[in-house]
C-alpha atoms as a PDB file:
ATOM      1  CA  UNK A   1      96.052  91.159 113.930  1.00  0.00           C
ATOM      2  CA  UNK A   2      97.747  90.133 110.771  1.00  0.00           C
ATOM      3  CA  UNK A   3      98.287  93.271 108.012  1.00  0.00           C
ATOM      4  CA  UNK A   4      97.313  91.417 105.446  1.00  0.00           C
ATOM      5  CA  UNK A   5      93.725  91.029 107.189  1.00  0.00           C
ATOM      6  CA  UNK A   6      94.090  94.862 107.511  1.00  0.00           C
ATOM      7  CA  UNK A   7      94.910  95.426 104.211  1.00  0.00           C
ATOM      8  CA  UNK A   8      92.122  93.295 102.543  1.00  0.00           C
ATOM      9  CA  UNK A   9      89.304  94.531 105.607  1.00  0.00           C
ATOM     10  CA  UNK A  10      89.937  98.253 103.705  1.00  0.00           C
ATOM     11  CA  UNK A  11      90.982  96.896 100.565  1.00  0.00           C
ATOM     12  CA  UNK A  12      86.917  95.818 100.544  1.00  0.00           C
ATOM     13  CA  UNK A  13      85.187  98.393 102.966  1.00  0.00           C
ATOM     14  CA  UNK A  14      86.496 101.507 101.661  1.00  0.00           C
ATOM     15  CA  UNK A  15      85.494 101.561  98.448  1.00  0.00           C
ATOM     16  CA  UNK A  16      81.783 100.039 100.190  1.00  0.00           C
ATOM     17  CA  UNK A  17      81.663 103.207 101.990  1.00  0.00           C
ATOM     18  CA  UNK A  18      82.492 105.533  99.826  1.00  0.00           C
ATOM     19  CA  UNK A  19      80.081 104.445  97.331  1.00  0.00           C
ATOM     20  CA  UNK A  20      77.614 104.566 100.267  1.00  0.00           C
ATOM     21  CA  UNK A  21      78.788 108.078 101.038  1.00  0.00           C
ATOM     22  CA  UNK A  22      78.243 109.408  97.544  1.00  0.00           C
ATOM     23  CA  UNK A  23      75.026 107.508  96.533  1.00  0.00           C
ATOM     24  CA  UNK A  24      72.956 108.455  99.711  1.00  0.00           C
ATOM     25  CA  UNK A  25      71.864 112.406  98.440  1.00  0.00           C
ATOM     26  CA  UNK A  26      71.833 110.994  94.899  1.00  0.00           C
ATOM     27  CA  UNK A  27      69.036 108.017  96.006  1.00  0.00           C
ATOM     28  CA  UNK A  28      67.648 110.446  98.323  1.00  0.00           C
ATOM     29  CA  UNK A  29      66.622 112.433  95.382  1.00  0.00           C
ATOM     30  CA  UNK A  30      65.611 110.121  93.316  1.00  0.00           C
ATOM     31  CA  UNK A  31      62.990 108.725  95.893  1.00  0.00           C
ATOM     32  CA  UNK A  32      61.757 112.464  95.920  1.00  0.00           C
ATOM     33  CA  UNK A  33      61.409 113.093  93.024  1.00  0.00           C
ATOM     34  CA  UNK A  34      59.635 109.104  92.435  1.00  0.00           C
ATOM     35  CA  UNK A  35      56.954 110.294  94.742  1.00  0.00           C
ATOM     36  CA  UNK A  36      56.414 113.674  93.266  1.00  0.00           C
ATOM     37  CA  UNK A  37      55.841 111.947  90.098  1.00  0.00           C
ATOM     38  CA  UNK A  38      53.567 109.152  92.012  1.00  0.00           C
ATOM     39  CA  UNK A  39      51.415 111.949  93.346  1.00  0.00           C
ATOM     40  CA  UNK A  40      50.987 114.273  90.213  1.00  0.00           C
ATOM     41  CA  UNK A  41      49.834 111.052  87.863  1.00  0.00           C
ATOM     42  CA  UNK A  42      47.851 110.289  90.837  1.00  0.00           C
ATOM     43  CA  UNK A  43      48.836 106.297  90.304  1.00  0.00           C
ATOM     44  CA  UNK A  44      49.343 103.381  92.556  1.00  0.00           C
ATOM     45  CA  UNK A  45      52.734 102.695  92.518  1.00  0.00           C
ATOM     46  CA  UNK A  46      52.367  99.211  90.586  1.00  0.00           C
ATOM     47  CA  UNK A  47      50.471 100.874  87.664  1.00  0.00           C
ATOM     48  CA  UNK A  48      53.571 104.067  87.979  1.00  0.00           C
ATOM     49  CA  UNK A  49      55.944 101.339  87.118  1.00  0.00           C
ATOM     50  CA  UNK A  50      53.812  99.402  84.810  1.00  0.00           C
ATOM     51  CA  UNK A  51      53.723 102.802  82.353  1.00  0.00           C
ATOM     52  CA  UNK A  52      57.132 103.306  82.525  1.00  0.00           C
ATOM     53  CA  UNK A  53      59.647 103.487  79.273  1.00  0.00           C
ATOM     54  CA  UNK A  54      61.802 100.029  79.311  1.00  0.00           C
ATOM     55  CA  UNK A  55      64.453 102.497  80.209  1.00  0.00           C
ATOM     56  CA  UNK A  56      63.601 103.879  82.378  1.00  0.00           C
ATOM     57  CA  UNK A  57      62.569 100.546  84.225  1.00  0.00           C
ATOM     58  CA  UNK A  58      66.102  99.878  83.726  1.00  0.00           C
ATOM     59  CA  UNK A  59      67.722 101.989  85.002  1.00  0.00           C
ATOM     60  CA  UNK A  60      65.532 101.976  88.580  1.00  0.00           C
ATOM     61  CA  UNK A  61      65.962  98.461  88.450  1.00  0.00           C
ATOM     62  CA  UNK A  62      69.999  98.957  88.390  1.00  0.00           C
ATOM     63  CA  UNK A  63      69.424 101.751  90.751  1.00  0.00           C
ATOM     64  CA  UNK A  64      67.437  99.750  93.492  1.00  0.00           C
ATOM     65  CA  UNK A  65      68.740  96.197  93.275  1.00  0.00           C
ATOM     66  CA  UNK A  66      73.113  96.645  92.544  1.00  0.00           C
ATOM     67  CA  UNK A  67      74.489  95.019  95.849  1.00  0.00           C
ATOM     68  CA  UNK A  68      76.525  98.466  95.885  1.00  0.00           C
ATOM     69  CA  UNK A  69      73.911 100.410  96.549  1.00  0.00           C
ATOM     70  CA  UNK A  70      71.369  98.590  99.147  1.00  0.00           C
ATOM     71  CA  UNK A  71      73.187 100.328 102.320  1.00  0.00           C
ATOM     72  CA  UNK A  72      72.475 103.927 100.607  1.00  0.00           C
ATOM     73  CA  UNK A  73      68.935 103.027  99.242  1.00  0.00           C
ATOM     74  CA  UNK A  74      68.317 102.039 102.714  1.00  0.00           C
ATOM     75  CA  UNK A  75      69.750 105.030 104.055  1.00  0.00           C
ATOM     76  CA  UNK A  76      68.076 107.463 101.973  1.00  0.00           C
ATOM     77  CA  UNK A  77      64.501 105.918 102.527  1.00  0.00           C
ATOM     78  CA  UNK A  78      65.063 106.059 105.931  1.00  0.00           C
ATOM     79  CA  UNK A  79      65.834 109.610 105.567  1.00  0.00           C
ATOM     80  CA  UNK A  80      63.166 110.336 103.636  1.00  0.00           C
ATOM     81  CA  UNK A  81      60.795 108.607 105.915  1.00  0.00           C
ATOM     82  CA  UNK A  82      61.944 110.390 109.089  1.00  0.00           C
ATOM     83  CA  UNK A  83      61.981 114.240 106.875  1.00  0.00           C
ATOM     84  CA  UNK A  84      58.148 113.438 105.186  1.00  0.00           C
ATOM     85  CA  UNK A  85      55.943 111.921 108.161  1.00  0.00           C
END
């Protein structure tokens, strides 16, 4: 194959899996530590987002839905899934 395919196949990927790499454990906790809260305020988890601060909303909005992060949210849920059935 040509290099320059090479170069821009790891120009894009690398940096995708990296990112995945390093934002797995950090999603993995913050799904925890979501459904610890969940459980303690004994809420639905429509009315646990409904009380939240704006910022907070933010921030798990920018958390669950940047195009960077899908493969490690997905990841990390599965993990999470498989460790608490």
């Amino acid at each position: 194959m040509d290099s320059v395919f090479w170069f821009i196949l790891i120009l894009f990927t690398l940096p995708f899996i990296i990112t995945t790499a390093i934002m797995v454990p950090i999603q993995y906790r913050y799904i925890k530590r979501m459904e610890v809260i969940k459980k303690k305020k004994l809420l639905s988890q429509s009315q646990m987002y409904e009380e939240m601060p704006v910022q907070e909303e933010i921030l798990h909005m920018n958390l669950q839905s940047n195009i960077l992060f899908i493969p490690a949210n997905i990841i990390a849920g599965l993990v999470y899934k498989y460790q608490h059935r």
